[in-house]
Protein backbone atom coordinates (compact mmCIF):
# COMPACT_ATOMS: atom_id res chain seq x y z
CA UNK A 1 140.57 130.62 116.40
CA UNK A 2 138.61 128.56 118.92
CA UNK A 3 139.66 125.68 120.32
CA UNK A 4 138.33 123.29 123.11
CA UNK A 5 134.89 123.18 124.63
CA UNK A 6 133.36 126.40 125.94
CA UNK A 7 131.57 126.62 129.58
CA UNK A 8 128.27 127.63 129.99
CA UNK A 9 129.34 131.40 131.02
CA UNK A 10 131.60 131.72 128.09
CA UNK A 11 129.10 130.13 125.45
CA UNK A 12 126.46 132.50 126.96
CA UNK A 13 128.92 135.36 126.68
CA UNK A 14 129.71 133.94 122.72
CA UNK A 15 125.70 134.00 122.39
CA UNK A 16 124.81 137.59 123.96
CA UNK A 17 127.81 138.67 121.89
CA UNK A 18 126.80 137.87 118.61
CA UNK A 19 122.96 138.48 119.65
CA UNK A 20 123.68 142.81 120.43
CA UNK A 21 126.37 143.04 117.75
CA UNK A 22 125.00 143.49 114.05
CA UNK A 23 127.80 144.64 112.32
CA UNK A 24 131.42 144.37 113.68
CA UNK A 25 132.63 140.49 112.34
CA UNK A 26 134.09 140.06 115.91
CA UNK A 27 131.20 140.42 118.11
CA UNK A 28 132.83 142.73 120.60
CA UNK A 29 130.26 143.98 123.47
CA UNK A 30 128.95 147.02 123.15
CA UNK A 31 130.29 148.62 126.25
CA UNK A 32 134.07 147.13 125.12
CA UNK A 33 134.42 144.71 127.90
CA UNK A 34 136.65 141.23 127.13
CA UNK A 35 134.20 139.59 125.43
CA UNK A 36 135.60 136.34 123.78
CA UNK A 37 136.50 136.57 119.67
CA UNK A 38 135.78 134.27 116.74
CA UNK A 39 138.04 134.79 113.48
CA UNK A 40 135.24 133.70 111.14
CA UNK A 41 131.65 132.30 111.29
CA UNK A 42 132.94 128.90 110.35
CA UNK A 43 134.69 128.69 114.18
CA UNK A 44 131.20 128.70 115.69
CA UNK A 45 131.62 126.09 118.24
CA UNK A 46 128.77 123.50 117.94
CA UNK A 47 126.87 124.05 121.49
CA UNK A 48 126.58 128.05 120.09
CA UNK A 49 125.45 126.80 116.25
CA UNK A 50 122.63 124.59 117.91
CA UNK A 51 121.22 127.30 120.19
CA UNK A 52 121.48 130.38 117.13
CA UNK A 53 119.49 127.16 114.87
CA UNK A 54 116.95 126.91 117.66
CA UNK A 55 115.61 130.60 117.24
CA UNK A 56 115.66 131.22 113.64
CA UNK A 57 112.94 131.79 112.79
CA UNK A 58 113.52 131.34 108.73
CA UNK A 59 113.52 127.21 108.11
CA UNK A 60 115.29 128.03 105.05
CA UNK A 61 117.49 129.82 106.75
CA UNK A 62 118.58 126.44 108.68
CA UNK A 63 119.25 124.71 104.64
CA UNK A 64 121.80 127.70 103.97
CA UNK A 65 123.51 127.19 107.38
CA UNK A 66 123.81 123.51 106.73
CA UNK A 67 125.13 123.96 103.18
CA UNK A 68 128.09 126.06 104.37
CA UNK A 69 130.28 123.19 105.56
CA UNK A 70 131.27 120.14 107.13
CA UNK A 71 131.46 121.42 110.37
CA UNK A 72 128.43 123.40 110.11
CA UNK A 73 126.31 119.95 108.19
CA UNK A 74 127.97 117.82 111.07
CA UNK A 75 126.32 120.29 113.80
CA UNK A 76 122.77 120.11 112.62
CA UNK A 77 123.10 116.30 112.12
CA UNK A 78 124.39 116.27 115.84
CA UNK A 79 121.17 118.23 117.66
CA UNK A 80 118.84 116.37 114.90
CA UNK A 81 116.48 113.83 117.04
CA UNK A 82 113.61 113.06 115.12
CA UNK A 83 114.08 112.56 110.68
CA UNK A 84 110.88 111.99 108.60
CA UNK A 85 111.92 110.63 104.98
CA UNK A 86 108.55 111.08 103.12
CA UNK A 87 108.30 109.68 99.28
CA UNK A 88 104.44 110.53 99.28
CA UNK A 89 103.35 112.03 95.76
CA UNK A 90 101.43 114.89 96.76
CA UNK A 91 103.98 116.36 98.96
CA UNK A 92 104.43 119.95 98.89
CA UNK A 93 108.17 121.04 97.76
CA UNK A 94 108.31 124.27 99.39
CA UNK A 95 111.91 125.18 98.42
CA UNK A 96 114.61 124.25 95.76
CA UNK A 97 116.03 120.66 95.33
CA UNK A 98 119.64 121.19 97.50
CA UNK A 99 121.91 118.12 98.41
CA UNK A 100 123.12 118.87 101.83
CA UNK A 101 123.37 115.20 103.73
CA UNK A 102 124.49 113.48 100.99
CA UNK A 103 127.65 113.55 98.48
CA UNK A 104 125.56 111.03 95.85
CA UNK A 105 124.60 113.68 93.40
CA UNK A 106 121.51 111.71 92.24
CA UNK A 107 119.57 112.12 95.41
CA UNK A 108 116.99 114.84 94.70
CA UNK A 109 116.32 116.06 98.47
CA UNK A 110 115.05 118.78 100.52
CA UNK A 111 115.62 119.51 103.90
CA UNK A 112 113.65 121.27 106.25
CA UNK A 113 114.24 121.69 109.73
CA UNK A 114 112.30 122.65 112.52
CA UNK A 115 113.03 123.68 115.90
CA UNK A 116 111.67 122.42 119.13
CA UNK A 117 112.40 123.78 122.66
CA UNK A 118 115.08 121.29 123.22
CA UNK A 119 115.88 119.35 120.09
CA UNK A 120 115.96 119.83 116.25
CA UNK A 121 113.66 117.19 113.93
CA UNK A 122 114.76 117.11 110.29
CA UNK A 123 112.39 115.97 107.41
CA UNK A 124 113.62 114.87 104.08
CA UNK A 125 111.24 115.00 101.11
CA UNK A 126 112.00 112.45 98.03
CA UNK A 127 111.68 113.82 95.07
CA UNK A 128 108.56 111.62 92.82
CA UNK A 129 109.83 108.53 94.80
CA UNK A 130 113.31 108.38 92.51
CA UNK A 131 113.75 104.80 94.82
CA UNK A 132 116.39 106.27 96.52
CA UNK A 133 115.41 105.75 100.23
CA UNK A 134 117.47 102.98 101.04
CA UNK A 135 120.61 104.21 100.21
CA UNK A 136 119.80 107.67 101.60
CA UNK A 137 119.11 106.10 105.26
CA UNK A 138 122.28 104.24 104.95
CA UNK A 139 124.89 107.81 104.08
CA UNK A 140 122.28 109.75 106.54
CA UNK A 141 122.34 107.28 109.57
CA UNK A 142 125.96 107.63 110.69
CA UNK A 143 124.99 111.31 110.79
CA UNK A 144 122.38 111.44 113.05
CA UNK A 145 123.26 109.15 115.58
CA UNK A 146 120.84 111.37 118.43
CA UNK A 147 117.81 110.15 116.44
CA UNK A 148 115.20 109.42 118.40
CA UNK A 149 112.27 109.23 115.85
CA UNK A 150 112.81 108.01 112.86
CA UNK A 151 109.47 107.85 110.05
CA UNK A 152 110.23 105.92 106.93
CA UNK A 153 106.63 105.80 105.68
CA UNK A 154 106.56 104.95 102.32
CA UNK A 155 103.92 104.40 99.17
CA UNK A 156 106.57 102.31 96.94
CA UNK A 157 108.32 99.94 98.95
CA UNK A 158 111.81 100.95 98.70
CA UNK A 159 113.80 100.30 101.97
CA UNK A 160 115.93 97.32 102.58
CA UNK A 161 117.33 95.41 105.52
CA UNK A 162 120.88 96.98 104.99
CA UNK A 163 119.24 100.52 105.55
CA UNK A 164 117.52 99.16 109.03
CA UNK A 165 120.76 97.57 109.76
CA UNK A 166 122.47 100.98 109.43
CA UNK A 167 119.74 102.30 111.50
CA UNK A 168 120.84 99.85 113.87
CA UNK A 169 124.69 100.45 113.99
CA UNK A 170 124.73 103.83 114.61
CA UNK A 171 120.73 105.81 116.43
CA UNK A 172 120.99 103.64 119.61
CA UNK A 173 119.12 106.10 121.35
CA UNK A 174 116.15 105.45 118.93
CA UNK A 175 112.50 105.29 120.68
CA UNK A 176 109.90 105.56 117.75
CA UNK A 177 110.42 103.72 114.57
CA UNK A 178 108.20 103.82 111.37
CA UNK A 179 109.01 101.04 108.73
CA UNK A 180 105.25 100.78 107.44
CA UNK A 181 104.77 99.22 103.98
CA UNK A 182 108.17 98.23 103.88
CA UNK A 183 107.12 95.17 102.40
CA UNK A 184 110.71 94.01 101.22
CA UNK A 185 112.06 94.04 104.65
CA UNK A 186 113.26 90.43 106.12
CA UNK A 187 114.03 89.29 109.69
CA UNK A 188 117.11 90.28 109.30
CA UNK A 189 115.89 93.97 110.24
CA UNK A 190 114.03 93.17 113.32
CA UNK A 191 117.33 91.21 114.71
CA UNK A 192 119.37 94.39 113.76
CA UNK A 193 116.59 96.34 116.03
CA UNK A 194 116.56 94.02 118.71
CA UNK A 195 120.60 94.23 118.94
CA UNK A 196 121.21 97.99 118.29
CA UNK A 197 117.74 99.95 119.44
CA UNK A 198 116.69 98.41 122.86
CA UNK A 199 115.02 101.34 124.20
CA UNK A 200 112.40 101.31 121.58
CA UNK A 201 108.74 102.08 123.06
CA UNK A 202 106.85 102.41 119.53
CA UNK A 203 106.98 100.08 116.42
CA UNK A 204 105.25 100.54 113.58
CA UNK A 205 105.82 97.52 110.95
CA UNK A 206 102.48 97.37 109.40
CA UNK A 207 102.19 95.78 105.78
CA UNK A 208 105.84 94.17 106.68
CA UNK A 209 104.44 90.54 106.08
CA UNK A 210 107.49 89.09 105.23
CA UNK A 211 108.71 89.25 109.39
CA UNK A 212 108.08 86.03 111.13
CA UNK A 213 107.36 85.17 114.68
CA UNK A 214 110.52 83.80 115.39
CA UNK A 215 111.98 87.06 114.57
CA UNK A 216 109.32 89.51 116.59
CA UNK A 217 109.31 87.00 119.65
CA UNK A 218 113.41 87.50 119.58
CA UNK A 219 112.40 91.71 119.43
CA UNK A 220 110.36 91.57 122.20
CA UNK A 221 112.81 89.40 124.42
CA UNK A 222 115.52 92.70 123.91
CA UNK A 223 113.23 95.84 123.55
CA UNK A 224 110.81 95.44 126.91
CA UNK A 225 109.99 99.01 127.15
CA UNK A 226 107.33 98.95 123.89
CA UNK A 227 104.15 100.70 124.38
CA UNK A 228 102.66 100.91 120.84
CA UNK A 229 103.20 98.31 118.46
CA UNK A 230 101.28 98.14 114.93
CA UNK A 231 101.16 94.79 113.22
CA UNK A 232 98.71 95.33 110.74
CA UNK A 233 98.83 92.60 107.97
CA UNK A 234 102.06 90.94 109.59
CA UNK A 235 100.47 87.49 108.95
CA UNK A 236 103.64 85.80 109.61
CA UNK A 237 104.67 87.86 112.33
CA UNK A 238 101.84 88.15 114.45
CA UNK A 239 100.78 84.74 115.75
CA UNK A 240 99.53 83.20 119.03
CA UNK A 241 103.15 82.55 120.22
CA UNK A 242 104.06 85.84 119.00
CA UNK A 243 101.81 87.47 121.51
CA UNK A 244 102.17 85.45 124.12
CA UNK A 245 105.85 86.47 123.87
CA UNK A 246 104.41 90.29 123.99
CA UNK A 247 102.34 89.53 126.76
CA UNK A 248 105.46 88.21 128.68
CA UNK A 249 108.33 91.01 127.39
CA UNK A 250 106.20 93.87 126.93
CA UNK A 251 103.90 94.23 129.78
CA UNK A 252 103.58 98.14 129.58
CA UNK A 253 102.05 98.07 126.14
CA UNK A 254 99.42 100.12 125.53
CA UNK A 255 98.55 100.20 122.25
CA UNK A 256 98.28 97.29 119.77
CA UNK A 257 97.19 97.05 116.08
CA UNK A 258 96.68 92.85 115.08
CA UNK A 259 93.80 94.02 112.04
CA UNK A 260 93.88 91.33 109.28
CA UNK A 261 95.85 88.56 111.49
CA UNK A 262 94.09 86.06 110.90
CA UNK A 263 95.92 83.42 112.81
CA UNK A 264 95.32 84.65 115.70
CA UNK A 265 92.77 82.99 118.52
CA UNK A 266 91.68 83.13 121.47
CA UNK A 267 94.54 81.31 123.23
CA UNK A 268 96.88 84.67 121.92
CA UNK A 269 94.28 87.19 123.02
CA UNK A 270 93.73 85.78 126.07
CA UNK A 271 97.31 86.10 127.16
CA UNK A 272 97.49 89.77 126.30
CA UNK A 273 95.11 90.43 128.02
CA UNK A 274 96.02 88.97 131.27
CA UNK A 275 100.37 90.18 130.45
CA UNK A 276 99.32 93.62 129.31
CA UNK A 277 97.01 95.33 131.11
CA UNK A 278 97.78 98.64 130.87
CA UNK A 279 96.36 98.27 127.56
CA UNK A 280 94.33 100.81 125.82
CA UNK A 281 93.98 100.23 122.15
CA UNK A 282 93.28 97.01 120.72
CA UNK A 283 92.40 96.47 116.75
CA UNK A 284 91.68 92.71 115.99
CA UNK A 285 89.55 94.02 113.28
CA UNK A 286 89.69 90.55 110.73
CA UNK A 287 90.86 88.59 113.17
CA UNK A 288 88.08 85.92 112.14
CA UNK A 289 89.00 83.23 114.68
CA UNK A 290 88.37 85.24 118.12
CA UNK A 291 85.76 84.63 119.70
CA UNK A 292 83.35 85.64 123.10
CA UNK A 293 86.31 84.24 124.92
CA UNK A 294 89.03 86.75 123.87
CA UNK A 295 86.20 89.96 124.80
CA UNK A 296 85.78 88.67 128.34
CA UNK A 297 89.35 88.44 129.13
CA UNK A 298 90.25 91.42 127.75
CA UNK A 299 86.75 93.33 129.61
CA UNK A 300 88.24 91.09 132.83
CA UNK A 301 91.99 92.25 132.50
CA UNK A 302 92.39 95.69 131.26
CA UNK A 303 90.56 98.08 132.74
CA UNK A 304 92.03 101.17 130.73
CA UNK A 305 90.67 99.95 127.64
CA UNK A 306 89.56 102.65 125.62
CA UNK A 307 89.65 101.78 122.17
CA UNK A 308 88.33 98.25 120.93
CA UNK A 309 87.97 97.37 116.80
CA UNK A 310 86.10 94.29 116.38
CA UNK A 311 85.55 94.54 112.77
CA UNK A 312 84.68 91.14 110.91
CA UNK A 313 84.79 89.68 114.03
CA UNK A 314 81.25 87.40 113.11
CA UNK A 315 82.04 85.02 116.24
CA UNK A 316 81.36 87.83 118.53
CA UNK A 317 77.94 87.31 120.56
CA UNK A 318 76.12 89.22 123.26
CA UNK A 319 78.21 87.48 125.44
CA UNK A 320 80.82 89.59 124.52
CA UNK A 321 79.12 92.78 124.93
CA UNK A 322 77.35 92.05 128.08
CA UNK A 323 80.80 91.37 129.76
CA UNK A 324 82.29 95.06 128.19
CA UNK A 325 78.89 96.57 129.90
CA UNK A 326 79.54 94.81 133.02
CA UNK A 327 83.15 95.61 133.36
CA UNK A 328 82.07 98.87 133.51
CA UNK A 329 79.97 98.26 137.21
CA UNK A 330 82.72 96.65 138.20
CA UNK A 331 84.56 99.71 138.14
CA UNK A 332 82.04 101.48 139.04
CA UNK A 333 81.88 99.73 142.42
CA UNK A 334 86.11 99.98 142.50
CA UNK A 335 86.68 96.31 142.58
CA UNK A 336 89.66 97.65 140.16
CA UNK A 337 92.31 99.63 142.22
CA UNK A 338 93.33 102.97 140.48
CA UNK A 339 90.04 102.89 138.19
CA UNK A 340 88.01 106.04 138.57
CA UNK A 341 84.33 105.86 137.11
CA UNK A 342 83.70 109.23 135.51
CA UNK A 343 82.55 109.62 132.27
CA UNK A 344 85.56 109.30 130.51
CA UNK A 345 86.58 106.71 131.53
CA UNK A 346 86.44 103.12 129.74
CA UNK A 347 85.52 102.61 126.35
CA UNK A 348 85.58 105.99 124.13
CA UNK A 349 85.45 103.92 120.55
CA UNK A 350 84.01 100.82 119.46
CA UNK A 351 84.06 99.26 115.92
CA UNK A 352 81.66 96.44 115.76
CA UNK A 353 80.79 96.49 112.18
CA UNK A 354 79.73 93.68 110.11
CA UNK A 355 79.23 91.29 113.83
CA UNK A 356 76.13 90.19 112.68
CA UNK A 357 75.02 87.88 115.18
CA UNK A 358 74.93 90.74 117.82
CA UNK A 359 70.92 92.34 118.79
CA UNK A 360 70.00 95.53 120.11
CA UNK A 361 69.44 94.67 124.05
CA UNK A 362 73.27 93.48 124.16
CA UNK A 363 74.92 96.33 122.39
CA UNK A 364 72.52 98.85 123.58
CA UNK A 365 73.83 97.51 126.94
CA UNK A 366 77.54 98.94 126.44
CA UNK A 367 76.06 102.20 125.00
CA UNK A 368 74.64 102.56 128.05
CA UNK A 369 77.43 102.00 130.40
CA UNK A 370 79.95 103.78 128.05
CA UNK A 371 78.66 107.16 127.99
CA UNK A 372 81.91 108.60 125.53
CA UNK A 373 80.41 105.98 123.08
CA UNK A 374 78.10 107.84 120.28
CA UNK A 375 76.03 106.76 117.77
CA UNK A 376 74.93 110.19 116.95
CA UNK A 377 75.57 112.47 113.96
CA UNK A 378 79.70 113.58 113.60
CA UNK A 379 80.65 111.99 116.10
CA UNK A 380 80.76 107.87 115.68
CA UNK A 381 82.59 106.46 117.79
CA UNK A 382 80.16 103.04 118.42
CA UNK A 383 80.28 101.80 114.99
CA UNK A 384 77.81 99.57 113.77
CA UNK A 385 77.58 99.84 109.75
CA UNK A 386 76.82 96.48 108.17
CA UNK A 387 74.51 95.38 111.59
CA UNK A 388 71.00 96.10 110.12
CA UNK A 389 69.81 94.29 112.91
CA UNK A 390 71.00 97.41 115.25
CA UNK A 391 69.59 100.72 113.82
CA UNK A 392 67.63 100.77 117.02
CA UNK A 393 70.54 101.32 118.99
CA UNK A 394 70.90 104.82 120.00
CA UNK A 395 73.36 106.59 122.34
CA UNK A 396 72.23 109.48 125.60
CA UNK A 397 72.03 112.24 123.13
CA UNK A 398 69.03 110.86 121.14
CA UNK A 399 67.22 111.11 124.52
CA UNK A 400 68.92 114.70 125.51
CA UNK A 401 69.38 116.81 122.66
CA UNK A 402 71.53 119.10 124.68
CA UNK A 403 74.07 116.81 125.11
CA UNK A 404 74.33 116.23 121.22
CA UNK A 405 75.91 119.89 121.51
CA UNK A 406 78.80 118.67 123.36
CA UNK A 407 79.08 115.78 121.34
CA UNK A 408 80.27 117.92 118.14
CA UNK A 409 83.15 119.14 120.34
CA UNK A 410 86.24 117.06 119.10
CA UNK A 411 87.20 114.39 121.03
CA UNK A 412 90.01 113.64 122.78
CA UNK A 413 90.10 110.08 122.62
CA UNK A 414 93.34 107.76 123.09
């Protein structure tokens, strides 16, 4: 029997052992030396369990070793950093319905693990949405407390805030969090967040429009260290005060989603862009109140900017778009420390669709000084659809055709 934590030599000597030895049950070394026993496979010791896990090569041979105890199920949960619980309807089942993480017999579950060079990510597939999720986080959560991305992407809202708060109590470690279309979620979850997951750096609540700003402002006052956040559709949430809070919590942000806000203005915009400016993805697509103002302080105060959605935006004017063009000499002429004008550089994707009061000289303008910005075929990345007014506008490759060759090369775009 084994007892007590092994040291590195003796867990490598355990490893080799078992690694040369194929048939004897007590992995003795071949050349008969002293090579430390086990009694039975269930006496692995956990450090030796992760590192066989981390070279099968059979994922299915991962379910059968975490169906053949406790100790081996509480391993796996152990090295297990990043869990995807998917209820999508298409997904592929590729193996048979097993109950491994959970006692409740009337979750239908598969797992699958995969194997990373230094950690293990689990993902759990729900069978035909069976509105299980919530209760499923909440058994699997004390499990798994080395999570460090967690998805819970769902089509049919199912989670609650007693699953989050689980979350919460027990994966402090968490960094990435995916609650998207969780549309039954309160502020009670973002509190639980703010308390037990400070070291958070991307938040995905889209579709949650039941948070308010009260609630996000209080999140961004505890988890400073967020660089993505997506708060598509969070009416509620997402307000002028709400990112002014951002602009003074979260100041290494990078990327931000605020489509379909539509309470936002200028005075919120403007803030972001003067607190956060390491940004580099913006959507305000349907943000209907933003106007010139908002484009010139973010062209003026975050020169990384590389992706900009300005969908719906009808406000917009050439103002707008002659300030993105000249933001772009400005760098050019390195009035911005640590900005280096080469063609990659500022704005790789623009979404101006349905700003109608733009013309061709202004936009043509930033098509110009953004070279990574394409109107040409496959490869869209100024987008204009709904501006009949700028068909005319054409990127470098319409005028060299040999550079519409590299275009069709995919793009690596933030």
């Amino acid at each position: 029997m084994v007892s007590g934590r092994p040291g590195n030599g003796e867990l490598d000597s355990w490893f080799n052992s078992l690694m040369l030895s194929t048939t004897s049950e007590r992995g003795q070394a071949e050349n008969g030396g002293g090579m430390p026993t086990l009694s039975g496979w269930k006496d692995l010791p956990m450090e030796l369990l992760m590192r066989i896990m981390s070279i099968v090569g059979d994922e299915r041979m991962v379910i059968v070793a975490s169906g053949v105890c406790t100790g081996w199920r509480d391993a796996l949960g152990w090295g297990v950093t990043n869990l995807s619980l998917s209820c999508e309807k298409d997904d592929v089942l590729p193996y048979p319905f097993l109950n491994v993480f959970t006692s409740e017999s009337n979750l239908s579950s598969i797992v699958k693990l995969t194997k990373g060079p230094c950690d293990v990510a689990l993902v759990v597939y729900l069978d035909k949405c069976k509105q299980n999720m919530n209760n499923l986080m909440i058994s699997l959560a004390p499990k798994f407390t080395k999570l460090q991305v967690l998805t819970l992407r769902q089509n049919k809202a199912q989670l609650e805030d007693s699953a989050v708060e689980a979350v919460a109590n027990y994966c402090h470690d968490l960094r990435e969090l995916d609650l998207s279309r969780s549309f039954g979620l309160s502020d009670r979850s973002l509190y639980a967040l703010a308390h037990g997951c400070p070291r958070l750096t991307k938040l995905n609540i889209s579709g949650c429009s039941n948070f308010s700003d009260t609630a996000l402002i209080y999140l961004t006052c505890r988890c400073k260290n967020l660089k993505y956040l997506n708060l598509c559709g969070c009416v509620k949430a997402a307000t002028d005060r709400a990112l002014q809070a951002i602009s003074q919590n979260c100041g290494q942000l990078q990327s931000l989603n605020l489509g379909w806000c539509e309470d936002i203005t200028d005075k919120g915009v403007t803030s972001l862009a003067s607190g956060c400016p390491d940004l580099r993805a913006l959507d305000l697509c349907g943000c209907i109140f933003i106007t010139d103002e908002s484009v010139v302080a973010l062209a003026n105060g975050c020169p990384h900017l590389r992706s900009l959605g300005l969908y719906f935006c009808q406000n917009i004017t050439d103002r707008a778009m002659y300030s993105l063009a000249n933001s772009r000499v400005k760098s050019k002429r390195g009035r911005w420390d640590k900005v280096k004008a080469k063609e990659e550089d500022g704005l790789v994707n623009l979404n101006i669709s349905q700003c109608t009061a733009l013309t061709p000289p202004a936009v043509q303008a930033v098509c110009d000084s953004f070279p990574a910005l394409h109107t040409c075929p496959d490869r869209h990345s100024l987008i204009i659809s709904g501006c009949l007014s700028l068909t005319s506008v054409h990127c470098a490759c319409a005028l060299h055709p040999h550079r519409a060759g590299r275009a069709l090369m995919p793009s690596h775009a933030y």
